[in-house]
C-alpha atoms as a PDB file:
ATOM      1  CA  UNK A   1     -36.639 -24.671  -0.741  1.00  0.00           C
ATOM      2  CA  UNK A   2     -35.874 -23.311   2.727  1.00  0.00           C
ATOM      3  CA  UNK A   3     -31.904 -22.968   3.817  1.00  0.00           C
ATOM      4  CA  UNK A   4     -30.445 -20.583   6.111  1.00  0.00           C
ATOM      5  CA  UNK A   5     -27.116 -18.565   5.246  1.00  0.00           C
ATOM      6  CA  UNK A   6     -24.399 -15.983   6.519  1.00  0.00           C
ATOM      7  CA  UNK A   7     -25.272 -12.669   4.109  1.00  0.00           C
ATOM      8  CA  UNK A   8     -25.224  -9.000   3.830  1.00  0.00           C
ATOM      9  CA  UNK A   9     -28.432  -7.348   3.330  1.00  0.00           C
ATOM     10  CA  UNK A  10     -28.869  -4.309   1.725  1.00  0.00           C
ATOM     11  CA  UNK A  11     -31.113  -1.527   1.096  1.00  0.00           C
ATOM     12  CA  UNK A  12     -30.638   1.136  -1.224  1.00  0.00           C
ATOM     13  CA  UNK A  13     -33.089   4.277  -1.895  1.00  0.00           C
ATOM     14  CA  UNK A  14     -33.306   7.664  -2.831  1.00  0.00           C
ATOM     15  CA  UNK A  15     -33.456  10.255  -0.308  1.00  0.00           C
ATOM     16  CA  UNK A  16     -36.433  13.020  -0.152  1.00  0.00           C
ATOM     17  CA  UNK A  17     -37.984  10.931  -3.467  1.00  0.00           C
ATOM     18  CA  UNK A  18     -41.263  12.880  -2.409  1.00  0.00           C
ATOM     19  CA  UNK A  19     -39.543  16.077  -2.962  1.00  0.00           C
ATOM     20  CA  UNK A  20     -38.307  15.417  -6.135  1.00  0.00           C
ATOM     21  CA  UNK A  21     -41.507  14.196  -7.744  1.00  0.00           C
ATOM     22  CA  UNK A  22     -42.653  17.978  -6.729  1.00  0.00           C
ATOM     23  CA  UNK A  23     -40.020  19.585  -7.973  1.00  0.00           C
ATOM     24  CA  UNK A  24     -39.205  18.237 -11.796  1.00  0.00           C
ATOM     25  CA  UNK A  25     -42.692  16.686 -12.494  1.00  0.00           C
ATOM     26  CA  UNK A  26     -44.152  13.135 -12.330  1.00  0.00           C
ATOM     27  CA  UNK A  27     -42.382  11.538 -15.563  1.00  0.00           C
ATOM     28  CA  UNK A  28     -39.082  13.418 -15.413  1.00  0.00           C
ATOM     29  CA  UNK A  29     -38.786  12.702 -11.760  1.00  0.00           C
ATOM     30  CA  UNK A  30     -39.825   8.648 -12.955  1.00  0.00           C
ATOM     31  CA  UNK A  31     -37.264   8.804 -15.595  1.00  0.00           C
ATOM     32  CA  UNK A  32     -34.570   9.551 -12.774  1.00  0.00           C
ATOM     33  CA  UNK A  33     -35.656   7.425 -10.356  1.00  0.00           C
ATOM     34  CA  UNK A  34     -35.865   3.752 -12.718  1.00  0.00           C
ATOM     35  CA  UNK A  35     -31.977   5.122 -13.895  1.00  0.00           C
ATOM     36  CA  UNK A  36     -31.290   5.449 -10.199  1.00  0.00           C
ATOM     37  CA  UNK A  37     -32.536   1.934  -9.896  1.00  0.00           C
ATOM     38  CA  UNK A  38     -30.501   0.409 -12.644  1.00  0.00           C
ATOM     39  CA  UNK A  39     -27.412   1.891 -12.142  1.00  0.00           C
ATOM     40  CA  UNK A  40     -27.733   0.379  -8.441  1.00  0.00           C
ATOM     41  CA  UNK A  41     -28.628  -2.720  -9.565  1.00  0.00           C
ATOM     42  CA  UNK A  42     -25.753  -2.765 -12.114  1.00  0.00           C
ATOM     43  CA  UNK A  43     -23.133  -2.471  -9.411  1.00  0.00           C
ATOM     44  CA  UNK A  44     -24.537  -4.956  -7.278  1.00  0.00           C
ATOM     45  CA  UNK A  45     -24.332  -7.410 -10.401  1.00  0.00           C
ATOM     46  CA  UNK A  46     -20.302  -5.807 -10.324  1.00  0.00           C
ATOM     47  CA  UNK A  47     -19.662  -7.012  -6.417  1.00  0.00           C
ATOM     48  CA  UNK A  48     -21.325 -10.087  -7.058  1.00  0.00           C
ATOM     49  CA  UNK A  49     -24.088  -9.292  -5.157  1.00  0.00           C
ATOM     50  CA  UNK A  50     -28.280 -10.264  -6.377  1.00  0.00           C
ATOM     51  CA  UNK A  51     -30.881  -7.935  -6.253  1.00  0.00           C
ATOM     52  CA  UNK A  52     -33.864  -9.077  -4.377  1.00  0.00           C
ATOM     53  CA  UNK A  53     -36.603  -6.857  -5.317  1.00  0.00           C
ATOM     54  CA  UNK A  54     -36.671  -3.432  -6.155  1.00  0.00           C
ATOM     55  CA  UNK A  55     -39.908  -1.265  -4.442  1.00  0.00           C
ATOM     56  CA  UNK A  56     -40.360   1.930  -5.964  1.00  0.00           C
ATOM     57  CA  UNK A  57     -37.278   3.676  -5.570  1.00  0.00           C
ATOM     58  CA  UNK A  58     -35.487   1.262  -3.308  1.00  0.00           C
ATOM     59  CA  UNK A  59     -33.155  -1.568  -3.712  1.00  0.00           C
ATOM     60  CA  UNK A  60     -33.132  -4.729  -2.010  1.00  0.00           C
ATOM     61  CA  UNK A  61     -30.038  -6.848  -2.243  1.00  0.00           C
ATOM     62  CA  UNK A  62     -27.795  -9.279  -0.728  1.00  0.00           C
ATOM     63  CA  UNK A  63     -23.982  -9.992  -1.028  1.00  0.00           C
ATOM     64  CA  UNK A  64     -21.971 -12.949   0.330  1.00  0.00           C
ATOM     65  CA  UNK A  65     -19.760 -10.432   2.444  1.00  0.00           C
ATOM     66  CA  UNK A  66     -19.515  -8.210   4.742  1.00  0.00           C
ATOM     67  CA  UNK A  67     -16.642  -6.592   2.575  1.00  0.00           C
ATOM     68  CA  UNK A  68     -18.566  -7.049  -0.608  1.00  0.00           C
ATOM     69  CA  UNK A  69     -21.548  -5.147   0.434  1.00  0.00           C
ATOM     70  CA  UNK A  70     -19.327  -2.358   2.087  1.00  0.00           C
ATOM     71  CA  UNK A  71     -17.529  -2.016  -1.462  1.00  0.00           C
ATOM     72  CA  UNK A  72     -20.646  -1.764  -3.302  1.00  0.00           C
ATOM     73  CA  UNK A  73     -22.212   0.499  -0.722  1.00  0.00           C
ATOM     74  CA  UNK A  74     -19.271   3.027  -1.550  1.00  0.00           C
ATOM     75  CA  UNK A  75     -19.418   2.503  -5.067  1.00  0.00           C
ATOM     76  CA  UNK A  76     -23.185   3.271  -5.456  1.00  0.00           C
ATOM     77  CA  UNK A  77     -22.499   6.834  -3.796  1.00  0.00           C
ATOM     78  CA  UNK A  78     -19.807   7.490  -5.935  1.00  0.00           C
ATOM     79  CA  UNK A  79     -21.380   6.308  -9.382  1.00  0.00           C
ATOM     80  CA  UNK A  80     -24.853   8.562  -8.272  1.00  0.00           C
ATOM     81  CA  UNK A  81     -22.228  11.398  -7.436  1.00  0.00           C
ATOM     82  CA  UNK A  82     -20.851  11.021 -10.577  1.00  0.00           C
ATOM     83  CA  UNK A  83     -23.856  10.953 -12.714  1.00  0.00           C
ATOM     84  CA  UNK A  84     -25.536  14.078 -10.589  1.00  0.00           C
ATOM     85  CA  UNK A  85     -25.907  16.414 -13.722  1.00  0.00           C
ATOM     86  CA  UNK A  86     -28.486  13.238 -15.582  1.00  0.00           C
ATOM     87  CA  UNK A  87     -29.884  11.840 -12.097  1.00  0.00           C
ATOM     88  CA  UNK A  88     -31.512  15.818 -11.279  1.00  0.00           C
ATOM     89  CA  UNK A  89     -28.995  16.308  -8.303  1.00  0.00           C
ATOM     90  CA  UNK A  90     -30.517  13.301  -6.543  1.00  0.00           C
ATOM     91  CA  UNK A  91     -28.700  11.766  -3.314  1.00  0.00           C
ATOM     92  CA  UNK A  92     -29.400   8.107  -1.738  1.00  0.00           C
ATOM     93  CA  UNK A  93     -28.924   6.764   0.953  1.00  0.00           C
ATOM     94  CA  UNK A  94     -27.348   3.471   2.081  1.00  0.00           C
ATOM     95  CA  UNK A  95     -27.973   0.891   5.462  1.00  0.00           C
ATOM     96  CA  UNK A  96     -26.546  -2.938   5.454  1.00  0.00           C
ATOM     97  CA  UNK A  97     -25.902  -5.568   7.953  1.00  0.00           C
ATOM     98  CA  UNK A  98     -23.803  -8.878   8.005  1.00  0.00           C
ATOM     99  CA  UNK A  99     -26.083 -11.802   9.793  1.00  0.00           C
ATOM    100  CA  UNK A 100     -28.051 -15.098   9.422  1.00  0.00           C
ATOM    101  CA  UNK A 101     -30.951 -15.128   7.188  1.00  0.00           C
ATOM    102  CA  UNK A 102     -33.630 -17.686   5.576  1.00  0.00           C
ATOM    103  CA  UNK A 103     -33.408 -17.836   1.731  1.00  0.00           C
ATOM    104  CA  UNK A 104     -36.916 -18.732   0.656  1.00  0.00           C
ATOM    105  CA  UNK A 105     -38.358 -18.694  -2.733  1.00  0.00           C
ATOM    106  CA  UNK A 106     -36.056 -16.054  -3.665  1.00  0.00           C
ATOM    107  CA  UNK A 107     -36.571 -14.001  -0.979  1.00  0.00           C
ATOM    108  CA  UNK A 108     -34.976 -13.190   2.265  1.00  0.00           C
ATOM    109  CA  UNK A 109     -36.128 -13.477   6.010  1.00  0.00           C
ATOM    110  CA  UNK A 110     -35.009 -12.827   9.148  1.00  0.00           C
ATOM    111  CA  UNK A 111     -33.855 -10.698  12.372  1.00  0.00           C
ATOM    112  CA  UNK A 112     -30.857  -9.696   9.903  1.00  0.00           C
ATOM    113  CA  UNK A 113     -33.108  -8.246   7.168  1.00  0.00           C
ATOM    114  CA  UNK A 114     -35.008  -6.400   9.801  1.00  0.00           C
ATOM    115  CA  UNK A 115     -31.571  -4.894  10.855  1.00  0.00           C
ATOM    116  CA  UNK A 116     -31.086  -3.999   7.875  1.00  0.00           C
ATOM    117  CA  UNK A 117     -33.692  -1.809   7.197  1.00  0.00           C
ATOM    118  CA  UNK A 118     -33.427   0.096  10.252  1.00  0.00           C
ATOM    119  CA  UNK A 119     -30.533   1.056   9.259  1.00  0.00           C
ATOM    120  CA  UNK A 120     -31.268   2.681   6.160  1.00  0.00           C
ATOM    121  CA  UNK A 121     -34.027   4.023   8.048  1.00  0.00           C
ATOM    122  CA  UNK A 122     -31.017   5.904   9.877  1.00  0.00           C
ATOM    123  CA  UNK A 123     -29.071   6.997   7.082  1.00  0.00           C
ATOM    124  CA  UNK A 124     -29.561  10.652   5.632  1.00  0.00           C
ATOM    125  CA  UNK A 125     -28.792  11.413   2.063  1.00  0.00           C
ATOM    126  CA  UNK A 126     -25.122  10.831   0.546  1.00  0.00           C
ATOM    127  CA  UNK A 127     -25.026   8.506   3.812  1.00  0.00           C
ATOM    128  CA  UNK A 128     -23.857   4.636   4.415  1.00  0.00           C
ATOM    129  CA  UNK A 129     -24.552   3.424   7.870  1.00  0.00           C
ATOM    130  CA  UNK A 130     -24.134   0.101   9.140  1.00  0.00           C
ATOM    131  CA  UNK A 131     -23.592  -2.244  12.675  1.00  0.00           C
ATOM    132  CA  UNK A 132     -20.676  -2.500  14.955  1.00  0.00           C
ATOM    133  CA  UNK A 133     -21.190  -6.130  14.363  1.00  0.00           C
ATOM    134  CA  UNK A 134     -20.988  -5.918  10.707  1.00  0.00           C
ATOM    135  CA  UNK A 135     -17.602  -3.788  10.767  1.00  0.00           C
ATOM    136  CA  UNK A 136     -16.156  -6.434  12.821  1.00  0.00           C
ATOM    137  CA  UNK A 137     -16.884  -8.914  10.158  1.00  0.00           C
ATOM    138  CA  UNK A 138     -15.240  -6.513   7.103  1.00  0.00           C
ATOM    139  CA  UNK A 139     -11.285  -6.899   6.458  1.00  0.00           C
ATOM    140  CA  UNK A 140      -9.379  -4.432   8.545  1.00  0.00           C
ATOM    141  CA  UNK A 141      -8.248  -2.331   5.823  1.00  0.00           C
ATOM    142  CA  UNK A 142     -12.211  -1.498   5.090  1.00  0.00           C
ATOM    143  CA  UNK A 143     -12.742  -0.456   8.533  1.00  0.00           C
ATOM    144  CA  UNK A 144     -10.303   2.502   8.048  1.00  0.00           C
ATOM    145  CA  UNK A 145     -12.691   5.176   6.695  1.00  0.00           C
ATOM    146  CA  UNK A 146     -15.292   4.224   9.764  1.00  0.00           C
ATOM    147  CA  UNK A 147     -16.793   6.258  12.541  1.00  0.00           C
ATOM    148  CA  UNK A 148     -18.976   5.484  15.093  1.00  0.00           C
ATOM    149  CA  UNK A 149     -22.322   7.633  15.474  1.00  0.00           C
ATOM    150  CA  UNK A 150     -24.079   6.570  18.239  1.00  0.00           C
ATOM    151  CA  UNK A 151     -24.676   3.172  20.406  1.00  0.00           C
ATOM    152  CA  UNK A 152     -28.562   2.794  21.063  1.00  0.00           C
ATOM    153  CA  UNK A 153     -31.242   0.681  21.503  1.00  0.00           C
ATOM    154  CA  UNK A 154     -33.438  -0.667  17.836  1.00  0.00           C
ATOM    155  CA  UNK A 155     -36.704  -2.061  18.009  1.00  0.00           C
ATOM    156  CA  UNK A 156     -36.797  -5.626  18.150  1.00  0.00           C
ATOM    157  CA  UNK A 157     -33.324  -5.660  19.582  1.00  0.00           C
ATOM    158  CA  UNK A 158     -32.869  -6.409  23.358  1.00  0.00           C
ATOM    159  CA  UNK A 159     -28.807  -5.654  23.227  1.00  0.00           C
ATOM    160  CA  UNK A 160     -27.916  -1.319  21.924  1.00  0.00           C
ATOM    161  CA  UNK A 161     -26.846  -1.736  18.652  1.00  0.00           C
ATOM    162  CA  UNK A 162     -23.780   0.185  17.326  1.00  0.00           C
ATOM    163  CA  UNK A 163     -24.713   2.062  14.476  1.00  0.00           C
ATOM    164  CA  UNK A 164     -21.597   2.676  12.351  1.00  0.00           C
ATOM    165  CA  UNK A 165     -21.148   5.412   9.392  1.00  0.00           C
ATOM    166  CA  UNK A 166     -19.098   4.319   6.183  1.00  0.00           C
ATOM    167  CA  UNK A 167     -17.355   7.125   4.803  1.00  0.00           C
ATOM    168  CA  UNK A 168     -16.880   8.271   1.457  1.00  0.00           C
ATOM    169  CA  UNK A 169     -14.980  10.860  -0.906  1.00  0.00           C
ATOM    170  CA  UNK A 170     -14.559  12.942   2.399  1.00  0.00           C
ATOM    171  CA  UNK A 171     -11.653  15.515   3.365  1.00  0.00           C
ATOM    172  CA  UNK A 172     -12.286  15.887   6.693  1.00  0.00           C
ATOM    173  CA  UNK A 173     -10.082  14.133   9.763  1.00  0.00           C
ATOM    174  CA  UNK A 174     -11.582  10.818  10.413  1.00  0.00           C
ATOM    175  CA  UNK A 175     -12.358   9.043  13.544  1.00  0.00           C
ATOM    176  CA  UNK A 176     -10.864   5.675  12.605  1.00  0.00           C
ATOM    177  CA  UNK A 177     -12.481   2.203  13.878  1.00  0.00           C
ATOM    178  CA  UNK A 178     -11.203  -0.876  14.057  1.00  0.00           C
ATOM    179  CA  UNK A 179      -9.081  -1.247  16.410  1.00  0.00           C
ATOM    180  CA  UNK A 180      -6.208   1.280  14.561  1.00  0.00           C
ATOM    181  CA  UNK A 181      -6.287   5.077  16.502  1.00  0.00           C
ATOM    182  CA  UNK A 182      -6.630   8.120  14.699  1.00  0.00           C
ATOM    183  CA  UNK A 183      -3.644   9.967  13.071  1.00  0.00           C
ATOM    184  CA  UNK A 184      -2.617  12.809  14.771  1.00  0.00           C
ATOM    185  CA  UNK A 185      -1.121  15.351  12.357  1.00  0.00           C
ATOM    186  CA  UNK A 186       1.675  17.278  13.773  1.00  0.00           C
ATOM    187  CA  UNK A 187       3.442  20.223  12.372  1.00  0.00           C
ATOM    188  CA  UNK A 188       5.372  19.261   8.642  1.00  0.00           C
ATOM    189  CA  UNK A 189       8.862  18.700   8.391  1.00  0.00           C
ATOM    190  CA  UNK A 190      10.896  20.288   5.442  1.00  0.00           C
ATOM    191  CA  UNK A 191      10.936  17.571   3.525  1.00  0.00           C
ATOM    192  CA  UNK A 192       9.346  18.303  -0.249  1.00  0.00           C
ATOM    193  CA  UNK A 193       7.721  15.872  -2.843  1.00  0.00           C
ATOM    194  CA  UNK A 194       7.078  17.112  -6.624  1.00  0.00           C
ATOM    195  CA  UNK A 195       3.914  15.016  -7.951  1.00  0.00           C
ATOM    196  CA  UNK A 196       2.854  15.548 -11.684  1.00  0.00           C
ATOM    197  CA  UNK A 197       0.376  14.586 -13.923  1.00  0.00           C
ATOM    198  CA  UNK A 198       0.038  15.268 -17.671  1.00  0.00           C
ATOM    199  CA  UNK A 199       2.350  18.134 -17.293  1.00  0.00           C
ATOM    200  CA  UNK A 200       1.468  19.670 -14.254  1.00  0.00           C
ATOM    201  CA  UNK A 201       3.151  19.747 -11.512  1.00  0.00           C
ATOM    202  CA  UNK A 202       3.091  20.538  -7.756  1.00  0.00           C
ATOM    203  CA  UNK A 203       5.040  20.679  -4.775  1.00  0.00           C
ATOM    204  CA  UNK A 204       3.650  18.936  -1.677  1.00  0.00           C
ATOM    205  CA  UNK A 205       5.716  20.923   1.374  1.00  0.00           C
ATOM    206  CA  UNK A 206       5.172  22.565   4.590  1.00  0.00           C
ATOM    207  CA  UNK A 207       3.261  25.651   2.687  1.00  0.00           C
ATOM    208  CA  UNK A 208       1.528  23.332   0.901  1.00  0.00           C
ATOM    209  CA  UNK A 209       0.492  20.065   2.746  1.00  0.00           C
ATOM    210  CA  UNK A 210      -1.598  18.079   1.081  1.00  0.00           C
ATOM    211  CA  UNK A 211      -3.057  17.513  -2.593  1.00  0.00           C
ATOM    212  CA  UNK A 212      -6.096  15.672  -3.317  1.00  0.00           C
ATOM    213  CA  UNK A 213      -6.166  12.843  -6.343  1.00  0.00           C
ATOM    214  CA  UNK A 214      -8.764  11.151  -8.019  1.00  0.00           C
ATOM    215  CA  UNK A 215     -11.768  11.673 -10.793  1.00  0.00           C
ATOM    216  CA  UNK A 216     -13.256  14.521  -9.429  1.00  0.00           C
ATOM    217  CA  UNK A 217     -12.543  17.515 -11.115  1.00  0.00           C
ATOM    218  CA  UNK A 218     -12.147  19.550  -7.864  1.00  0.00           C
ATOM    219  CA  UNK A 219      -9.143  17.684  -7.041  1.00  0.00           C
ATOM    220  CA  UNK A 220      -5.888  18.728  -7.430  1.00  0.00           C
ATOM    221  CA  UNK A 221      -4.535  15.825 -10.214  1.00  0.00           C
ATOM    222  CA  UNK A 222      -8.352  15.087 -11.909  1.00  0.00           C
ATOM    223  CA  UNK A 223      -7.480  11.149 -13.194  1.00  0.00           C
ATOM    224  CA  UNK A 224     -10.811  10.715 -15.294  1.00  0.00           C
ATOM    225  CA  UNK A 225     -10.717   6.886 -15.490  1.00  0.00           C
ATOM    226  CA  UNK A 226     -13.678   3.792 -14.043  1.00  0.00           C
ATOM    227  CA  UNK A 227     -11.441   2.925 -11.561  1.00  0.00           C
ATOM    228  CA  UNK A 228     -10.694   6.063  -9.869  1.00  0.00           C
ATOM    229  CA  UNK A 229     -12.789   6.995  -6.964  1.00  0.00           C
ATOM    230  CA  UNK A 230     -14.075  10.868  -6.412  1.00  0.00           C
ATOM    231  CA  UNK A 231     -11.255  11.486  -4.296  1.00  0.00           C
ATOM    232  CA  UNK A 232      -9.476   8.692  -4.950  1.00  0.00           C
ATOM    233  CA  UNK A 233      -6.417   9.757  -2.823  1.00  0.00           C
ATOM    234  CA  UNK A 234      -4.278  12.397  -0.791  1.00  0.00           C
ATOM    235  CA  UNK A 235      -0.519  13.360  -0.613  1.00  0.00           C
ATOM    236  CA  UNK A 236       0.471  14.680   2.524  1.00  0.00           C
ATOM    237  CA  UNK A 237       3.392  16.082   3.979  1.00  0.00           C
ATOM    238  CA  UNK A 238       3.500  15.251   7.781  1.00  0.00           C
ATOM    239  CA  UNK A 239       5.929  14.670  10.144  1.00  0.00           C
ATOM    240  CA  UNK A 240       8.944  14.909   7.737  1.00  0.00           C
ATOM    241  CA  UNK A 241       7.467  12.432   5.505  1.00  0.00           C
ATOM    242  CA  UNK A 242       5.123  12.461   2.160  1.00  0.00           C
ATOM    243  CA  UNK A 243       2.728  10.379   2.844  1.00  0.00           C
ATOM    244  CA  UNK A 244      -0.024   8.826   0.474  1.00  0.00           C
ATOM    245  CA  UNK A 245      -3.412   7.949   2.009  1.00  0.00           C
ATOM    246  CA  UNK A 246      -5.615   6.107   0.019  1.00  0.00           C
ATOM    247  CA  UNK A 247      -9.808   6.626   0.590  1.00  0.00           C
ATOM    248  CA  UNK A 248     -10.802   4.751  -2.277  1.00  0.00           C
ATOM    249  CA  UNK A 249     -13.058   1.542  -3.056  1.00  0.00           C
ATOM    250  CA  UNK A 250     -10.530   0.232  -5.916  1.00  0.00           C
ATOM    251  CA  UNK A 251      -7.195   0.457  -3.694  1.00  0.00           C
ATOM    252  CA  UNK A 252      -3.790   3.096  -5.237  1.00  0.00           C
ATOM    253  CA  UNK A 253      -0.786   1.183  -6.733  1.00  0.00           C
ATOM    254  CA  UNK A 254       2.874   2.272  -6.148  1.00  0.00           C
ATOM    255  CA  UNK A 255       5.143   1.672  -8.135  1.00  0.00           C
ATOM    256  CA  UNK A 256       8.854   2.914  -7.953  1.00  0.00           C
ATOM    257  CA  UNK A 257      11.935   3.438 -10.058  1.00  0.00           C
ATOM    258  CA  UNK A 258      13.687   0.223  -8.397  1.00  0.00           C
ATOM    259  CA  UNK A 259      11.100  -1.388  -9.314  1.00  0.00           C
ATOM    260  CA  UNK A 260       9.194  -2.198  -5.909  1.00  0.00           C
ATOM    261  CA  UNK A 261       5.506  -2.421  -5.787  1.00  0.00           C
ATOM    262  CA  UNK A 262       2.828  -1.498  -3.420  1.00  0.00           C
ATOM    263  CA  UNK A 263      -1.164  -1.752  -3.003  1.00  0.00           C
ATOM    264  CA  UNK A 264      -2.302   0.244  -0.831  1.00  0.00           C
ATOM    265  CA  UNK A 265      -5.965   0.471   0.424  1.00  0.00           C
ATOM    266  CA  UNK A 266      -7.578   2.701   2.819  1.00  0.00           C
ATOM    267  CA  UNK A 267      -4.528   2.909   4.676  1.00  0.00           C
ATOM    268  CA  UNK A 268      -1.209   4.482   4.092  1.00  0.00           C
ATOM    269  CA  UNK A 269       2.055   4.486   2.614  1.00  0.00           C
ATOM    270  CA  UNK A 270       5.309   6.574   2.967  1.00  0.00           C
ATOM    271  CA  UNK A 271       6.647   7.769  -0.749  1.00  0.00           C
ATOM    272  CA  UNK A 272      10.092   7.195  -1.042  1.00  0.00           C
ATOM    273  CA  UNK A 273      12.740   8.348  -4.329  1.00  0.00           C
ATOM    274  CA  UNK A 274      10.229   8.038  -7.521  1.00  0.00           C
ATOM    275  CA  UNK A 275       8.201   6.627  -9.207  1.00  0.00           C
ATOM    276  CA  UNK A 276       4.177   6.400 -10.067  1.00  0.00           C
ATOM    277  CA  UNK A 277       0.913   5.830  -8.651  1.00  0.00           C
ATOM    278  CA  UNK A 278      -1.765   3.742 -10.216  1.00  0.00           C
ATOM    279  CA  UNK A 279      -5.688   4.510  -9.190  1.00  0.00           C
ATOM    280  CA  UNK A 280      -7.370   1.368  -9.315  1.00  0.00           C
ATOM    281  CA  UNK A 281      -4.794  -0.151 -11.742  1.00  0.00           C
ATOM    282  CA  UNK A 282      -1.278  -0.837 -11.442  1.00  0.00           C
ATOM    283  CA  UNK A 283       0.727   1.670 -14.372  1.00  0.00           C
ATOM    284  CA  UNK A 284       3.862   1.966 -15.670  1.00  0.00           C
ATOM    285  CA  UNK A 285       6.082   5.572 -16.352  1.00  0.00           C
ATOM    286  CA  UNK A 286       4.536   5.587 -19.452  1.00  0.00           C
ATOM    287  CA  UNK A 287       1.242   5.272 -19.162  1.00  0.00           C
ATOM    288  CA  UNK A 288      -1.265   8.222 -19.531  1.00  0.00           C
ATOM    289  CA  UNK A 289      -3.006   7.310 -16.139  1.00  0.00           C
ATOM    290  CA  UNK A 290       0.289   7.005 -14.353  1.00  0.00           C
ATOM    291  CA  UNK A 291       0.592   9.777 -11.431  1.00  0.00           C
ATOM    292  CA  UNK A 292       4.474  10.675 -11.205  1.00  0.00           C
ATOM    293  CA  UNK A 293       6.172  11.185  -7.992  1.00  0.00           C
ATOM    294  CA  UNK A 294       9.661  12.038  -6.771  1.00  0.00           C
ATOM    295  CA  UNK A 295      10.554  12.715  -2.754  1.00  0.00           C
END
């Protein structure tokens, strides 16, 4: 049966897969690539997303959102981040788009599809890259971590097409899309926030303005839990204020000592008194996951 539909197409693959067939040998370099696959294909199953086909060492797959797919997108960099050591330092890279396409026999057609692949035809390793278009259909709060790389014109495509990057686990100063301007960090004031975390603890001040969070153990607090993102989140001190800025694909919980709760999701929240911050999960004081604060 033939039926059209509004979906997000995406496809996944390794980056330099030549390459690494040269360097660790034809069955070791196999072995990495069908994990590669399945671990893909396992988190598309998590954002409710269906896998197509998969064609050597690419995924095709679609997802009923524009926010689903971006979610996924993010979570397939971190999870091949994360299992580096096993995958022989492999990187992939990522390109979806939000549009109409024909469902057919399993399979999907269409000037969306062909978008689609151009994109990932764009991205480099460790890369997500998308359409202005698509962004506009993602929640506003997913748009945060955006940047725009270049407007130009695609095959097949009479109109430029904005091509959009999707960031991930990054420290650098963003340019922000969506409508919200970038955040210009001025000079600290004196305030001072003490976070801690199974015993250790650090002062987030003017001499020391920001601390990094998450399940990378590079960060300043390493929180090794599913939930947690890479660099899940940051503390800053800015503009007499400790601010927490969440960068994550699960979203940081906040929960203080009068009891008042926040979610917070690729956007940002002023810390205020004490209490603790959940990554991915809302905690309690005396949980072991719980990151403690007091401003």
């Amino acid at each position: 049966m033939r039926e059209n539909n509004q979906l997000a197409i995406m496809f996944a693959d390794i980056a330099g897969s030549t390459k690494l067939y040269e360097t660790i040998g034809n069955d070791r370099a196999r072995e990495v690539t069908s994990r590669c696959i399945a671990l893909l294909s396992a988190v598309t199953a998590e954002y409710k997303g269906r896998v197509v086909k998969t064609i050597g060492d690419e995924v095709m797959c679609t997802f009923p959102t524009a926010d689903s797919a971006s979610q996924a997108a993010v979570r397939m960099q971190e999870t091949v981040a994360d299992e580096a050591a096993s995958l022989g330092n492999l990187h992939i890279r990522v390109g979806f788009h939000f549009g109409e396409v024909i469902l057919e026999n399993g399979d999907v057609f269409g000037d969306a599809v062909n978008l689609a692949a151009r994109m990932a035809a764009q991205a480099k390793g460790d890369q997500i890259i998308t359409t202005g278009e698509t962004l506009d259909a993602m929640s506003p709060y997913l748009r945060f971590g955006s940047r725009e790389l270049i407007t130009t014109t695609v095959k097949g495509k009479a109109a430029p097409i904005q091509i959009i990057e999707l960031t991930w686990g990054e420290e650098e100063e963003l340019t922000v899309m969506g409508g919200r301007d970038a955040v210009t960090v001025l000079a600290p004031n004196t305030v001072t926030g003490q976070v801690s975390f199974h015993g250790q603890n650090v002062e987030v001040n003017e001499n020391n303005p920001s601390i990094t969070i998450g399940r990378d153990k590079n960060n300043t607090f390493s929180v090794l839990d599913s939930m947690s993102s890479r660099v899940h989140a940051k503390v800053e001190c800015r503009r007499g204020k400790i601010v927490l800025i969440d960068q994550s694909t699960n979203g940081t919980f906040v929960v203080t000592s009068q009891k008042e709760r926040a979610f917070v999701h690729r956007d940002e929240y002023i810390l205020q008194g004490r209490g603790v911050i959940g990554l991915g999960r809302e905690v309690n004081a005396n949980d072991p996951l719980a990151v403690h604060f007091s401003c």
